[in-house]
PDB file of N, CA and C in Angstrom:
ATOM      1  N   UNK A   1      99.783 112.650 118.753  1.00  0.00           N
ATOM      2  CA  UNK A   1     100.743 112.073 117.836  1.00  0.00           C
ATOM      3  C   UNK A   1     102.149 112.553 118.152  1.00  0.00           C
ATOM      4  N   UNK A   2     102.479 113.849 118.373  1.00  0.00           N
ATOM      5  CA  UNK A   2     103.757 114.160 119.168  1.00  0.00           C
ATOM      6  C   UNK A   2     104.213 113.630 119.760  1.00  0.00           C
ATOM      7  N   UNK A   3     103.549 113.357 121.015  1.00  0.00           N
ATOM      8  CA  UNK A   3     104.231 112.315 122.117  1.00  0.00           C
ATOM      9  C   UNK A   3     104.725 111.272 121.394  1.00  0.00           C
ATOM     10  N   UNK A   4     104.203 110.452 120.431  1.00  0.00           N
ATOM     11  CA  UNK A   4     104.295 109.157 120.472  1.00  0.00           C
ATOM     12  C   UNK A   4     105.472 108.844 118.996  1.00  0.00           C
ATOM     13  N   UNK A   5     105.447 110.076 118.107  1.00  0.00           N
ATOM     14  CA  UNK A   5     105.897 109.783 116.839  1.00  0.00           C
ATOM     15  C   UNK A   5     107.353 109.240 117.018  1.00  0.00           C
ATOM     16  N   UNK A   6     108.695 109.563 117.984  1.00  0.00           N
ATOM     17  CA  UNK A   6     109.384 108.987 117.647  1.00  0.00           C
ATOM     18  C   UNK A   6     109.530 107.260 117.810  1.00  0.00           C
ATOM     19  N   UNK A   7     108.846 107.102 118.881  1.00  0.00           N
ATOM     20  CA  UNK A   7     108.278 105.834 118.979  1.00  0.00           C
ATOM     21  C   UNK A   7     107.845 105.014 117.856  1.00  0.00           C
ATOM     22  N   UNK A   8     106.738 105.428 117.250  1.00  0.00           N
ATOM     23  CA  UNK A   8     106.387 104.838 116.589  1.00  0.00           C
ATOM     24  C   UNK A   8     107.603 104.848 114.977  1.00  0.00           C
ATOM     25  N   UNK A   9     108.066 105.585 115.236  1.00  0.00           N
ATOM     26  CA  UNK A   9     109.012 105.668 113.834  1.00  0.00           C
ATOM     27  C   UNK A   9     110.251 104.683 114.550  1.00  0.00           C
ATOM     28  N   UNK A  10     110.677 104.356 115.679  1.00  0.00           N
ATOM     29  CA  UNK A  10     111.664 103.475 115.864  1.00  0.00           C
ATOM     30  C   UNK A  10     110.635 101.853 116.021  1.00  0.00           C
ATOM     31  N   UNK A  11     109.944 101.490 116.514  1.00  0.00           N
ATOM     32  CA  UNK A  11     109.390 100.482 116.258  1.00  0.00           C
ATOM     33  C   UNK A  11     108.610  99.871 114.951  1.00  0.00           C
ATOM     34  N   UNK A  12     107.778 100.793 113.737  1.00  0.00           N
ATOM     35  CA  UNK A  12     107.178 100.635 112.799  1.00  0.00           C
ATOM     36  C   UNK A  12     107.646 102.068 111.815  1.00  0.00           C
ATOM     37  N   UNK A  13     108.590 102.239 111.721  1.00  0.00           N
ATOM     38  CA  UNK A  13     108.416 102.973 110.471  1.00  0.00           C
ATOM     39  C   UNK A  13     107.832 103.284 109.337  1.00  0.00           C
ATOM     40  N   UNK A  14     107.650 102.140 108.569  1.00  0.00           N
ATOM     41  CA  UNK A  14     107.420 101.577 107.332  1.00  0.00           C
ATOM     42  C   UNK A  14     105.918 101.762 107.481  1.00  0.00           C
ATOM     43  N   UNK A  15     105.143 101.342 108.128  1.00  0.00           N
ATOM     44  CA  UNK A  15     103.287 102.011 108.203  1.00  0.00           C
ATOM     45  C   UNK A  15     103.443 103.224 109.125  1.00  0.00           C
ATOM     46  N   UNK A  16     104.352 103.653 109.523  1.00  0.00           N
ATOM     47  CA  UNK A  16     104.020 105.408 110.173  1.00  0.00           C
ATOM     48  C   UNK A  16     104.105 106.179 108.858  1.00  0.00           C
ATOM     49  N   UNK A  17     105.426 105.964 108.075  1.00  0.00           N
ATOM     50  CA  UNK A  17     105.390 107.079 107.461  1.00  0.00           C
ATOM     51  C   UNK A  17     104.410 106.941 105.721  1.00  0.00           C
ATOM     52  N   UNK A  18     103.672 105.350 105.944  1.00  0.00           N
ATOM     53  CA  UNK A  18     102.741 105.383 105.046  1.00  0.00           C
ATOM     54  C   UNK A  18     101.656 105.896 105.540  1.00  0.00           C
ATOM     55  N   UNK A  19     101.102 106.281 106.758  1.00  0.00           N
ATOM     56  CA  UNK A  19     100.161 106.684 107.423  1.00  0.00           C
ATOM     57  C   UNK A  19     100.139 108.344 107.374  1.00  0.00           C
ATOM     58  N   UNK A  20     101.510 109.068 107.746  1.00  0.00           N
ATOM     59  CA  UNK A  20     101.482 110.859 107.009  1.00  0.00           C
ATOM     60  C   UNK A  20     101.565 110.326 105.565  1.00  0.00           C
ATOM     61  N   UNK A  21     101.871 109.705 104.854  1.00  0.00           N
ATOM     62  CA  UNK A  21     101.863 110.518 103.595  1.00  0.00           C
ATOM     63  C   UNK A  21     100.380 110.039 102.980  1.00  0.00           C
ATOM     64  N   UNK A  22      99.685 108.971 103.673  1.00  0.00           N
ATOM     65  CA  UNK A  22      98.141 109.325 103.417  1.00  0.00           C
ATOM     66  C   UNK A  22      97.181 110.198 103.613  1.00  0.00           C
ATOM     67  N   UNK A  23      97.872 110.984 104.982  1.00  0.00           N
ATOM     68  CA  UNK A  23      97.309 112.068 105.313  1.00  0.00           C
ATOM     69  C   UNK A  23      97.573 112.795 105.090  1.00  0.00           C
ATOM     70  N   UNK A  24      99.229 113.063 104.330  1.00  0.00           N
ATOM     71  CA  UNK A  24      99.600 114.121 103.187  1.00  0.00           C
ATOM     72  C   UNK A  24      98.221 114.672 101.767  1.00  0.00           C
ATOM     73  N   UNK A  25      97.863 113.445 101.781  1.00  0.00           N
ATOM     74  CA  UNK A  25      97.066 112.892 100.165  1.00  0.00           C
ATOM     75  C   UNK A  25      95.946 113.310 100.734  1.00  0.00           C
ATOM     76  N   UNK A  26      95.362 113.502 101.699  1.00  0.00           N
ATOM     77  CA  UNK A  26      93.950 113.556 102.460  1.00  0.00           C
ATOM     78  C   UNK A  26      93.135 112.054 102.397  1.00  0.00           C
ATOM     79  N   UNK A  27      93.869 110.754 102.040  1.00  0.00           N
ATOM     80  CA  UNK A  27      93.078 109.746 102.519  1.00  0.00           C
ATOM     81  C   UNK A  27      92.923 109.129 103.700  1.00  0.00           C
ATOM     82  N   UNK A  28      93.636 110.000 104.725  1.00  0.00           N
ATOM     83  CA  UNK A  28      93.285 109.816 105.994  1.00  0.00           C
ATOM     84  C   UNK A  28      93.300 110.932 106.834  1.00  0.00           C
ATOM     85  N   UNK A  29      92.833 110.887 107.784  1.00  0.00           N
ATOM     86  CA  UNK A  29      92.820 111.919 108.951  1.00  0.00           C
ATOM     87  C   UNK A  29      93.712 112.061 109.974  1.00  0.00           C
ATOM     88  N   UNK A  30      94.174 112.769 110.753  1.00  0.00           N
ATOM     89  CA  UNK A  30      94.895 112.828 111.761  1.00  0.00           C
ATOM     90  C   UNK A  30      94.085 113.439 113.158  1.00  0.00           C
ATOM     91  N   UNK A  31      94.415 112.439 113.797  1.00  0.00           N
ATOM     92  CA  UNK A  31      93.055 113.103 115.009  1.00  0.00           C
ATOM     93  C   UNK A  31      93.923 113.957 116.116  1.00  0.00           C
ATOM     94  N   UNK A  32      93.734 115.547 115.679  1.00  0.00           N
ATOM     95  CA  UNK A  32      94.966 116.525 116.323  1.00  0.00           C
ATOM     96  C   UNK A  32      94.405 116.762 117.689  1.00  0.00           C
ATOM     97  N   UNK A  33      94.125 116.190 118.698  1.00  0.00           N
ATOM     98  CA  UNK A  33      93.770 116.788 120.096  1.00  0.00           C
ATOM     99  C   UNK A  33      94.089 118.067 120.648  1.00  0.00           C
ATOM    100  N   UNK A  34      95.024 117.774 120.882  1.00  0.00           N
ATOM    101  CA  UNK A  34      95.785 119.321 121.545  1.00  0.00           C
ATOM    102  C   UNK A  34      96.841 119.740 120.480  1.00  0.00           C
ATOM    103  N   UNK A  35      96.881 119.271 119.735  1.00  0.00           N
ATOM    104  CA  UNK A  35      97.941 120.066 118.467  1.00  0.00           C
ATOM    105  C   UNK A  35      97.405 120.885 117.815  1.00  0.00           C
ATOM    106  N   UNK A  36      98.323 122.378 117.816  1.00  0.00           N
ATOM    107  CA  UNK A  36      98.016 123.681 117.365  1.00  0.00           C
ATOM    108  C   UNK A  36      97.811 123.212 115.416  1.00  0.00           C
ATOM    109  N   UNK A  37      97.361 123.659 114.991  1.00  0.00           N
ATOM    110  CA  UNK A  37      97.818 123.699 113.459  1.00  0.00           C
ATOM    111  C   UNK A  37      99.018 124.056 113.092  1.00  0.00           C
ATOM    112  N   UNK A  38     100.207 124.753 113.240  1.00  0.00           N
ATOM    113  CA  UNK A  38     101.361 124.809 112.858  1.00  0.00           C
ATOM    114  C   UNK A  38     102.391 123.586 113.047  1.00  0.00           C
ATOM    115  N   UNK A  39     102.066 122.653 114.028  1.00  0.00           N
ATOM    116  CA  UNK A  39     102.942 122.137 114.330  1.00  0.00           C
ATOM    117  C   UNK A  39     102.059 120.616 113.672  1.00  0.00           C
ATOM    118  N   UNK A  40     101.029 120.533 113.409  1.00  0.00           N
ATOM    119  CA  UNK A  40     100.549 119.401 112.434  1.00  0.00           C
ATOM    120  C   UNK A  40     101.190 119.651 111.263  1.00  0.00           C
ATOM    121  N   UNK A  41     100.843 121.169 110.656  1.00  0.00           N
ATOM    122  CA  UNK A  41     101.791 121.074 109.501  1.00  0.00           C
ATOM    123  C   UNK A  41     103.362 121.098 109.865  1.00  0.00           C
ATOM    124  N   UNK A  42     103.749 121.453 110.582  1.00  0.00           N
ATOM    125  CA  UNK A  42     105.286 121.234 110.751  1.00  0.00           C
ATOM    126  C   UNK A  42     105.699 119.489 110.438  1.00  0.00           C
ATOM    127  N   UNK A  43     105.002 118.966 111.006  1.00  0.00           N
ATOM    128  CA  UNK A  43     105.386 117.183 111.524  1.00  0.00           C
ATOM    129  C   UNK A  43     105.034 116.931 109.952  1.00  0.00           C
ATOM    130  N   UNK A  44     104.016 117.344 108.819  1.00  0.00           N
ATOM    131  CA  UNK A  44     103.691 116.988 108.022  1.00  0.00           C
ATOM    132  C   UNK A  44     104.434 117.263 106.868  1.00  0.00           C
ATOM    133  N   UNK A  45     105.391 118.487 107.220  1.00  0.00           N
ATOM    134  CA  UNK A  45     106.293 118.986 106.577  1.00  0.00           C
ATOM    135  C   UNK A  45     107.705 118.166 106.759  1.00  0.00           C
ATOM    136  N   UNK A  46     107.825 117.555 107.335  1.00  0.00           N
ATOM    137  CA  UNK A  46     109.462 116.610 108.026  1.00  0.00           C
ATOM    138  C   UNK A  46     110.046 117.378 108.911  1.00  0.00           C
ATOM    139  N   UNK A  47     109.328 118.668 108.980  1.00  0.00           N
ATOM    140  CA  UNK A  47     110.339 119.676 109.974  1.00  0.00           C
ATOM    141  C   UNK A  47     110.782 119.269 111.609  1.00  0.00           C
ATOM    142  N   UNK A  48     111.516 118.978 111.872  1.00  0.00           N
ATOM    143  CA  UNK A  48     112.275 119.201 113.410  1.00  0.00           C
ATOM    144  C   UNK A  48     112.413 120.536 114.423  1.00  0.00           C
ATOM    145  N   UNK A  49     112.403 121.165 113.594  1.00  0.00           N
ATOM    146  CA  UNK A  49     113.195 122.456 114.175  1.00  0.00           C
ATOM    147  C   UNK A  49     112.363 123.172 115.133  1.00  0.00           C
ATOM    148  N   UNK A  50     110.705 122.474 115.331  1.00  0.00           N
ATOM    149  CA  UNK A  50     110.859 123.395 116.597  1.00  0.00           C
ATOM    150  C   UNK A  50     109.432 124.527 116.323  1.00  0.00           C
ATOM    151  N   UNK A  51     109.641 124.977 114.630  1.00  0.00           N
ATOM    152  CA  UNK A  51     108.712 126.383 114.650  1.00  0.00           C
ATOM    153  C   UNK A  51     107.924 126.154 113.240  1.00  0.00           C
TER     154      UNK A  51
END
């Protein structure tokens, strides 16, 4: 999802960011491959910064 999120937020916004905040809610999943847990919650948090 890293790779792809700004992408998808410049082409579809409007169902990306209904898609985290379902997975905010736990009605959906996020399928984290190689993403550490900090940085799922980071992206889930709005954070940019990195840490």
């Amino acid at each position: 999802m890293q790779t792809y999120k700004d992408i998808f937020l410049n082409h579809d916004e409007e169902r990306f960011q209904q898609y985290l905040e379902d997975a905010r809610a736990g009605r959906t999943k996020i399928a984290a491959g190689a993403l550490l847990p900090h940085e799922i919650i980071r992206d889930l948090e709005g954070r940019r910064d990195g840490g």
